[in-house]
PDB file of N, CA and C in Angstrom:
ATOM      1  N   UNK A   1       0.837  -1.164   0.000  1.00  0.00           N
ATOM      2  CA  UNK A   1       0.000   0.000   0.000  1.00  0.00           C
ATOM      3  C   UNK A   1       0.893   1.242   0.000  1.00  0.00           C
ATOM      4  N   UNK A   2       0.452   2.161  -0.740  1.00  0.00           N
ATOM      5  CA  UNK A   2       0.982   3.616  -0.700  1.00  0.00           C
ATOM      6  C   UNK A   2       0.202   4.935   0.103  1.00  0.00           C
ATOM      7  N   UNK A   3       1.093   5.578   0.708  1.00  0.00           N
ATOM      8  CA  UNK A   3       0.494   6.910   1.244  1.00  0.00           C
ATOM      9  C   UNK A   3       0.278   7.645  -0.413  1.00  0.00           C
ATOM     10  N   UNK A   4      -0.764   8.955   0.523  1.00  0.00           N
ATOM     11  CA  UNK A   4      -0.500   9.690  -1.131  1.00  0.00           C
ATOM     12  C   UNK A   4       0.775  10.154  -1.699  1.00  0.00           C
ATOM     13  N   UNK A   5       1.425  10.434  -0.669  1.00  0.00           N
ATOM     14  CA  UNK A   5       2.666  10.810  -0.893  1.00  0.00           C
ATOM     15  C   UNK A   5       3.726   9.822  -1.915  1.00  0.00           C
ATOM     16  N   UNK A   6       3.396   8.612  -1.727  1.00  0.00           N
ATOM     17  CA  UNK A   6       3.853   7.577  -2.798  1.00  0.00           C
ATOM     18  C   UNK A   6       4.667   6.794  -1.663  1.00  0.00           C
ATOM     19  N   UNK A   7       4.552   6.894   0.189  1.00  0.00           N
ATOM     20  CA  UNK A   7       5.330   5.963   0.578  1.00  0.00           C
ATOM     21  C   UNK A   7       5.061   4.653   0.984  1.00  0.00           C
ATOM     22  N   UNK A   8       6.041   3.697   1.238  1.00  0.00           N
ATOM     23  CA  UNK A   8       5.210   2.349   1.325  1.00  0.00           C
ATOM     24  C   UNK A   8       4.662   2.338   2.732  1.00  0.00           C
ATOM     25  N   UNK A   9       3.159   1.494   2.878  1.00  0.00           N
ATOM     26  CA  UNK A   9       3.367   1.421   4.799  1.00  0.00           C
ATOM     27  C   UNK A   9       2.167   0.005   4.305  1.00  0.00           C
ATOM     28  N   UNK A  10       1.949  -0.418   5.691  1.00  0.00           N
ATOM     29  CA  UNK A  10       1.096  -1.561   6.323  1.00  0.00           C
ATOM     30  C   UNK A  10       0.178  -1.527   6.229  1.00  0.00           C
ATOM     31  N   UNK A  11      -0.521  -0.718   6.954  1.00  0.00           N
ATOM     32  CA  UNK A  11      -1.701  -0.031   7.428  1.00  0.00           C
ATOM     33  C   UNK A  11      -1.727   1.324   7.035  1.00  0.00           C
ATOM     34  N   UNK A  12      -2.956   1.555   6.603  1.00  0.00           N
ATOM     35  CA  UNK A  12      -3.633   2.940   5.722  1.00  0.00           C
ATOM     36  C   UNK A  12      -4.342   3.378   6.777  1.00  0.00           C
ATOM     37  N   UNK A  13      -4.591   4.848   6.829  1.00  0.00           N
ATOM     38  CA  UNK A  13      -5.851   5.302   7.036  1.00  0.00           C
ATOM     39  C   UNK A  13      -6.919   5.680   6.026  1.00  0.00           C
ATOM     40  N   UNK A  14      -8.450   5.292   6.307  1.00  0.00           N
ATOM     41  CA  UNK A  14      -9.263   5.295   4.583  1.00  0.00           C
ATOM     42  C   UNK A  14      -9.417   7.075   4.810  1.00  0.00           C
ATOM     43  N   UNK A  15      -9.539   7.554   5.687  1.00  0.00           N
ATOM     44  CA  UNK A  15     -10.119   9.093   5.918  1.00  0.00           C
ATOM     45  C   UNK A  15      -8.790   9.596   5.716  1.00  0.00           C
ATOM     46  N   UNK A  16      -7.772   9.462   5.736  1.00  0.00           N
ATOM     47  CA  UNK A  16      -6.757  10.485   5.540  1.00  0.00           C
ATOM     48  C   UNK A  16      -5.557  10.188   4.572  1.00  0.00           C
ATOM     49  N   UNK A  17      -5.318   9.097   4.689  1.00  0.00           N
ATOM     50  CA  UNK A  17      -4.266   8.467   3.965  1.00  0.00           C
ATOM     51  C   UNK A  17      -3.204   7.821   4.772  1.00  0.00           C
ATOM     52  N   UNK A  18      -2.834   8.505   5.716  1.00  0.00           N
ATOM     53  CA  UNK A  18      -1.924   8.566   6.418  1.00  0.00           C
ATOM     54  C   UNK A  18      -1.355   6.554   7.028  1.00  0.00           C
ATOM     55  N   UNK A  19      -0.106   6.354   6.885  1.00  0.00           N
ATOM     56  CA  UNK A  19       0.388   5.253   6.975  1.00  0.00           C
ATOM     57  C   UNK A  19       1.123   5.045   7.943  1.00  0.00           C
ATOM     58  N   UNK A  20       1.053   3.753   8.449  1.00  0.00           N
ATOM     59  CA  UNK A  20       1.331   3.307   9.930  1.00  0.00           C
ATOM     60  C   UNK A  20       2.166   1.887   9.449  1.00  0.00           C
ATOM     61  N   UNK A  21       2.895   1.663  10.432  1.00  0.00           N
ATOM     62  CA  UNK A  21       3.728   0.116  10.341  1.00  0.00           C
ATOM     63  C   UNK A  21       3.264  -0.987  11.187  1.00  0.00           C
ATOM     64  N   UNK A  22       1.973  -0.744  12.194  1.00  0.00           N
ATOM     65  CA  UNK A  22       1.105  -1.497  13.022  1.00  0.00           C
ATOM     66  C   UNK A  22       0.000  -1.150  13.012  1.00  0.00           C
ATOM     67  N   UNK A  23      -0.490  -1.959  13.092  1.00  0.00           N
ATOM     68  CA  UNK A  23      -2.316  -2.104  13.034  1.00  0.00           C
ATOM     69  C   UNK A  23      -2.869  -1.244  14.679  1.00  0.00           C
ATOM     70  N   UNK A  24      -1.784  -1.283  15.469  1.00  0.00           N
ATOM     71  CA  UNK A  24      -2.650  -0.374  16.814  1.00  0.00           C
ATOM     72  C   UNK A  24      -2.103   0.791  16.441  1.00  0.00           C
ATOM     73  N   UNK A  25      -1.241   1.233  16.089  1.00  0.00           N
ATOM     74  CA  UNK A  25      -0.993   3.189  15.685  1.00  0.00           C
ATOM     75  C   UNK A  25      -2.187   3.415  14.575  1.00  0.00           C
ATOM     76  N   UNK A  26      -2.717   2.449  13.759  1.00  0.00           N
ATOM     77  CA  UNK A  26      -4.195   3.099  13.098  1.00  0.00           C
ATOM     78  C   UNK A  26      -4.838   2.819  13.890  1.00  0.00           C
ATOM     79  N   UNK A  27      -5.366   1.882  15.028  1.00  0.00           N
ATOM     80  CA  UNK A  27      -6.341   2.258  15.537  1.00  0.00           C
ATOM     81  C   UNK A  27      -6.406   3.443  16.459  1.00  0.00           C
ATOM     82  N   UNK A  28      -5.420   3.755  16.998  1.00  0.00           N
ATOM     83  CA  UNK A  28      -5.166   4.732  18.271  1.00  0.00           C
ATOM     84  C   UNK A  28      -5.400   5.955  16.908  1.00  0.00           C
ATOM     85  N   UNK A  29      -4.997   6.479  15.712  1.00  0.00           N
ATOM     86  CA  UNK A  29      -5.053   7.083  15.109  1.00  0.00           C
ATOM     87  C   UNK A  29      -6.470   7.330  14.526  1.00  0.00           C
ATOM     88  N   UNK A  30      -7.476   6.144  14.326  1.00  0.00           N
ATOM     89  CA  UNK A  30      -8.904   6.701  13.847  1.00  0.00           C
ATOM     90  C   UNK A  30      -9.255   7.467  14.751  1.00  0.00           C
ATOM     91  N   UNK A  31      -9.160   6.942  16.120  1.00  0.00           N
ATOM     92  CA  UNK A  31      -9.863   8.131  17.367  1.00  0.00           C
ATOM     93  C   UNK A  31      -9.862   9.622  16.909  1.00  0.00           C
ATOM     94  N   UNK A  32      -9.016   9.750  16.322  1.00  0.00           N
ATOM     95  CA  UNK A  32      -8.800  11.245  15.728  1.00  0.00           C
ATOM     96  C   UNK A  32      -9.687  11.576  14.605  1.00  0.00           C
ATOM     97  N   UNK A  33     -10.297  10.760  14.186  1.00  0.00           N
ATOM     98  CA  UNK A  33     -11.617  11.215  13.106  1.00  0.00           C
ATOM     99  C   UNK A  33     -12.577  10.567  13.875  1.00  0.00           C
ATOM    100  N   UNK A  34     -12.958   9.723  14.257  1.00  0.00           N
ATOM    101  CA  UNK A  34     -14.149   9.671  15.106  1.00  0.00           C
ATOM    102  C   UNK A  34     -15.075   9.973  16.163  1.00  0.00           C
ATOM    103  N   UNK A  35     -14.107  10.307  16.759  1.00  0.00           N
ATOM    104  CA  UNK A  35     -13.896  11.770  17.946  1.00  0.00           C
ATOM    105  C   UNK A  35     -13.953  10.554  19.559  1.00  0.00           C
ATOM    106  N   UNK A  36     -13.678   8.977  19.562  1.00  0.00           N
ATOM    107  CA  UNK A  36     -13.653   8.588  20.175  1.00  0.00           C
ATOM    108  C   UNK A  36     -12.878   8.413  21.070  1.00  0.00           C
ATOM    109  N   UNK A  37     -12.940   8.513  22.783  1.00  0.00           N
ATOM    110  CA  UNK A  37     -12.284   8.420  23.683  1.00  0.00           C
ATOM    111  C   UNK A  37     -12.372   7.760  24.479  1.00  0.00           C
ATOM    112  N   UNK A  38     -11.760   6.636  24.374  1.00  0.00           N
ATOM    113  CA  UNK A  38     -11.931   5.615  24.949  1.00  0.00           C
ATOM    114  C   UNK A  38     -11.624   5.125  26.592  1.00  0.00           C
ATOM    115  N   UNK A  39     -10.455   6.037  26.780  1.00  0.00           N
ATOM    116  CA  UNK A  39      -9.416   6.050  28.121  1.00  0.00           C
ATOM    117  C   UNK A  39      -9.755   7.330  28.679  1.00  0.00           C
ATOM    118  N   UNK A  40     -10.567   6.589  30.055  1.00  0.00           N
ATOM    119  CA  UNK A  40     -10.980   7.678  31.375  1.00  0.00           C
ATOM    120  C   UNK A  40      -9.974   7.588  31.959  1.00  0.00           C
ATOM    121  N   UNK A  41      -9.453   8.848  33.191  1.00  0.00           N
ATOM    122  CA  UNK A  41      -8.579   9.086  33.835  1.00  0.00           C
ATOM    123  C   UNK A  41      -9.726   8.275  35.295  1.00  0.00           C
ATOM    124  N   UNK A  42      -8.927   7.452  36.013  1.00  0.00           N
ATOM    125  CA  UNK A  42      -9.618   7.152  36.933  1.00  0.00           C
ATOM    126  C   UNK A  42      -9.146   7.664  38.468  1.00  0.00           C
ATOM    127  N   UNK A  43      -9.020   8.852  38.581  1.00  0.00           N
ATOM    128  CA  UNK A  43      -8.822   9.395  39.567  1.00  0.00           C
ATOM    129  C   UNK A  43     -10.294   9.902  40.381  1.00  0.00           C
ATOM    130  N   UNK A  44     -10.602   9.970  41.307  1.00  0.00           N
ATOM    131  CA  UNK A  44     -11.876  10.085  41.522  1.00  0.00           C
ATOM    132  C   UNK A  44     -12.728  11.537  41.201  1.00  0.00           C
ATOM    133  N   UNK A  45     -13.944  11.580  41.063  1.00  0.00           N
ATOM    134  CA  UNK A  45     -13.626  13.376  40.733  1.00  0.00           C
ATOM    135  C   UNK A  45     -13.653  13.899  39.480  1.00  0.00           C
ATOM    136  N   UNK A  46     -12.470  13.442  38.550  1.00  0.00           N
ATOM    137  CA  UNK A  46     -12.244  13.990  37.342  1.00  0.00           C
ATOM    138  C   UNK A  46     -12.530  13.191  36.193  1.00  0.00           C
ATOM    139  N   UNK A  47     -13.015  11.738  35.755  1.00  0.00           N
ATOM    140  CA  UNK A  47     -13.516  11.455  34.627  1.00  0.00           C
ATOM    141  C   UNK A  47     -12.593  12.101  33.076  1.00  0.00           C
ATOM    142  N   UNK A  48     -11.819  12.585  33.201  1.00  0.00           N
ATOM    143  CA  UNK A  48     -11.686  13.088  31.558  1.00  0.00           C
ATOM    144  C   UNK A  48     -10.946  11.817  30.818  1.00  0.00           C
ATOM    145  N   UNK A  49     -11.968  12.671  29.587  1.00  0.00           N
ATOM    146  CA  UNK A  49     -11.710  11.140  28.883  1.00  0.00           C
ATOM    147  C   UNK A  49     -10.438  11.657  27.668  1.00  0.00           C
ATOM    148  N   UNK A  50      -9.923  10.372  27.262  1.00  0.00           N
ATOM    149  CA  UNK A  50      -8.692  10.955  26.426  1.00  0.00           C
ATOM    150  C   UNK A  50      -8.632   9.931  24.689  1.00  0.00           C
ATOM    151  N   UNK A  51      -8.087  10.078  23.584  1.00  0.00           N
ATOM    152  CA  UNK A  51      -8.567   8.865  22.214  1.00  0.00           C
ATOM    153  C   UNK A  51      -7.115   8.499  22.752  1.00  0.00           C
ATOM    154  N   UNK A  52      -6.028   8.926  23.239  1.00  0.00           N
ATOM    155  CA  UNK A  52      -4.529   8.374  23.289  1.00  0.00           C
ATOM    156  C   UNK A  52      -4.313   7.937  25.089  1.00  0.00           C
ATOM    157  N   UNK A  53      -3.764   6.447  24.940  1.00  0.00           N
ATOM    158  CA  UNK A  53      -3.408   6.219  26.185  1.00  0.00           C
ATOM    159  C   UNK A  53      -2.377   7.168  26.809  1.00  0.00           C
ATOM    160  N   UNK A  54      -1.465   7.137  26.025  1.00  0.00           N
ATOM    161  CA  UNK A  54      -0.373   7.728  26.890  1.00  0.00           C
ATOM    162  C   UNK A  54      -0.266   9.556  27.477  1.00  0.00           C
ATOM    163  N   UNK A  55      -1.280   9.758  26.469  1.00  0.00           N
ATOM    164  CA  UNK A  55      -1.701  11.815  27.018  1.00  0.00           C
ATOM    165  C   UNK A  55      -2.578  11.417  28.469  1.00  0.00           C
ATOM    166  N   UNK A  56      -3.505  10.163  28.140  1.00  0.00           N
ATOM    167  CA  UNK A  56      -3.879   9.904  29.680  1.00  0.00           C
ATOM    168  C   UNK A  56      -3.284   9.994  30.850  1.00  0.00           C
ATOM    169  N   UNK A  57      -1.991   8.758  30.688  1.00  0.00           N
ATOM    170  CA  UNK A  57      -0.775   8.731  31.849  1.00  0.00           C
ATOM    171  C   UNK A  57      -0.182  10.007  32.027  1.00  0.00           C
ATOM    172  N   UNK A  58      -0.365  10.714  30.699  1.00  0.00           N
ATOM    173  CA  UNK A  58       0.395  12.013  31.073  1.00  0.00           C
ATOM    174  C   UNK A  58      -0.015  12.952  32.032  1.00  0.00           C
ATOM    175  N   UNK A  59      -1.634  12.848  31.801  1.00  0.00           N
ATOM    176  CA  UNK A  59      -2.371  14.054  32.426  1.00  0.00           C
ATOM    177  C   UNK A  59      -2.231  13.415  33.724  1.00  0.00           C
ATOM    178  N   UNK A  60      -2.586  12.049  34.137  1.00  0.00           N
ATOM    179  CA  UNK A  60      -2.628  11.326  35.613  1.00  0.00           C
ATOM    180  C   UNK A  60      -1.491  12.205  36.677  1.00  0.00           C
ATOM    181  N   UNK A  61      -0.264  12.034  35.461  1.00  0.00           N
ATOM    182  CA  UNK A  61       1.224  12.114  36.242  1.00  0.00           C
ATOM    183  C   UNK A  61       0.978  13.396  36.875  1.00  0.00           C
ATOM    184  N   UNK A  62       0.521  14.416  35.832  1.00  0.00           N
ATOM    185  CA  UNK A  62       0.748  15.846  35.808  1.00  0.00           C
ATOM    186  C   UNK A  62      -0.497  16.464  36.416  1.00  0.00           C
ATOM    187  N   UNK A  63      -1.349  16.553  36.815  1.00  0.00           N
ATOM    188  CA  UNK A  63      -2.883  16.319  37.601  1.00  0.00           C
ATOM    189  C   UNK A  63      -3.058  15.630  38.492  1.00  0.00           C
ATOM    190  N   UNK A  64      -2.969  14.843  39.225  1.00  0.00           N
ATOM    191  CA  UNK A  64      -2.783  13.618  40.299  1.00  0.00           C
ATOM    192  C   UNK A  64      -1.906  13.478  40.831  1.00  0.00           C
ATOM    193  N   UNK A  65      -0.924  13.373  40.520  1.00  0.00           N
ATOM    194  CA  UNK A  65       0.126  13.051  41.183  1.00  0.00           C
ATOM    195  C   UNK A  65       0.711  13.627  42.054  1.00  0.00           C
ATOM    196  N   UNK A  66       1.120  13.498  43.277  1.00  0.00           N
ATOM    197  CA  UNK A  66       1.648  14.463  44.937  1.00  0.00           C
ATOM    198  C   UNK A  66       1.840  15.177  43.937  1.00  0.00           C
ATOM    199  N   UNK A  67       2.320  16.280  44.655  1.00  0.00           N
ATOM    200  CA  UNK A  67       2.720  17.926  43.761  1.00  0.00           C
ATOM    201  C   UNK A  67       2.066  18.407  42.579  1.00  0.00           C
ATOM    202  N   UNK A  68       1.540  17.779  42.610  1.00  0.00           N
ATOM    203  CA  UNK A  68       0.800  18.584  41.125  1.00  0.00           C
ATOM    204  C   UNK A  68      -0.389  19.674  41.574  1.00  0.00           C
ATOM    205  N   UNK A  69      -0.629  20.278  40.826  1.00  0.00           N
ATOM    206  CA  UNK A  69      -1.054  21.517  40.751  1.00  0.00           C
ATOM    207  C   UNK A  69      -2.966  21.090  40.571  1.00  0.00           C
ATOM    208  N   UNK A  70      -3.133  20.082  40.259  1.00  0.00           N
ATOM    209  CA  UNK A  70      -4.271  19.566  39.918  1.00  0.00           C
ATOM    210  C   UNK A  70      -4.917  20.070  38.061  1.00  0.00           C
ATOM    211  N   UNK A  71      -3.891  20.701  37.752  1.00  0.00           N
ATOM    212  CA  UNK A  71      -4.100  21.352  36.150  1.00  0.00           C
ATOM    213  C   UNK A  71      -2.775  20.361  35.499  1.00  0.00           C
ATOM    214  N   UNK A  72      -3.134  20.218  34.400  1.00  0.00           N
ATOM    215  CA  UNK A  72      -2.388  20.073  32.924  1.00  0.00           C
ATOM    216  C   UNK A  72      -1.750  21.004  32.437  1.00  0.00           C
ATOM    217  N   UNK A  73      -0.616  20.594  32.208  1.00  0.00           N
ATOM    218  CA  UNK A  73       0.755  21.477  31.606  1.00  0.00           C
ATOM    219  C   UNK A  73       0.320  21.532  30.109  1.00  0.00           C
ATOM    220  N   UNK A  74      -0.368  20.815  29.415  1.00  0.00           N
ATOM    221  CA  UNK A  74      -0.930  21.197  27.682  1.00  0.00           C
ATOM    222  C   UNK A  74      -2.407  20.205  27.659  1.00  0.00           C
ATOM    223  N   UNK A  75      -3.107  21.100  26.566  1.00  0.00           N
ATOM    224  CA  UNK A  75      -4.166  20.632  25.981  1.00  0.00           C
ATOM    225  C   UNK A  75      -4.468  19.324  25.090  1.00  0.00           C
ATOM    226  N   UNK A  76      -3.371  18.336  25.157  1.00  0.00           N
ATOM    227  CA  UNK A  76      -3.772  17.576  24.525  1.00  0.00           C
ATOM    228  C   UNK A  76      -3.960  17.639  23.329  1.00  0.00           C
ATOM    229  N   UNK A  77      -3.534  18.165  22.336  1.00  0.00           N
ATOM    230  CA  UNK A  77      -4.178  18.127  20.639  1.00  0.00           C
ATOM    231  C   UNK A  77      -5.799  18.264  21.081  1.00  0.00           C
ATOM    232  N   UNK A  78      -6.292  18.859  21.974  1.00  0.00           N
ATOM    233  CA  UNK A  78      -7.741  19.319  22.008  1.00  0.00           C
ATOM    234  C   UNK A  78      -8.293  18.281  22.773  1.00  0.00           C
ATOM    235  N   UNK A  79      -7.670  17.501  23.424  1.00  0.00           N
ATOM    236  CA  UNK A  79      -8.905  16.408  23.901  1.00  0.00           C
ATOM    237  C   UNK A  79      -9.454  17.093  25.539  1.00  0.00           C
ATOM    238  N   UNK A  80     -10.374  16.358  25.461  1.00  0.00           N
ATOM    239  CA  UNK A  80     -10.727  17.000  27.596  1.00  0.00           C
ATOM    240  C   UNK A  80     -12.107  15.875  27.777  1.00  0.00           C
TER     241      UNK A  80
END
């Protein structure tokens, strides 16, 4: 398979084109056109939901965690 760009990859995206070398970086990647968020922060209280695991752990670390401020250091590419 080719990106539009003409490069080779594995896995396509049909909405964008965009090419991946594993089948979970497109799925973690549709979330981004579907607007799905799958991963709640389970801290009690705060519920926010996130389409990427690891901006989750991020926000946990940076929000939750002793010393933290109870705010997020960035927006996430827009998620909340």
């Amino acid at each position: 398979m080719q990106t539009p760009a003409g490069v080779d990859v594995k896995y396509q995206c049909p909405h964008c084109g965009k090419g991946f070398d594993r089948p979970s970086s497109l799925r973690t990647h549709m979330n981004s056109h579907t607007g799905e968020k799958p991963y709640r922060c389970s801290h009690p209280g705060c519920g926010r939901q996130f389409g990427v695991l690891s901006n989750m752990y991020r926000h946990m670390r940076s929000a939750h965690e002793q010393g933290g401020n109870g705010q997020d250091d960035a927006d996430y590419e827009g998620e909340s």
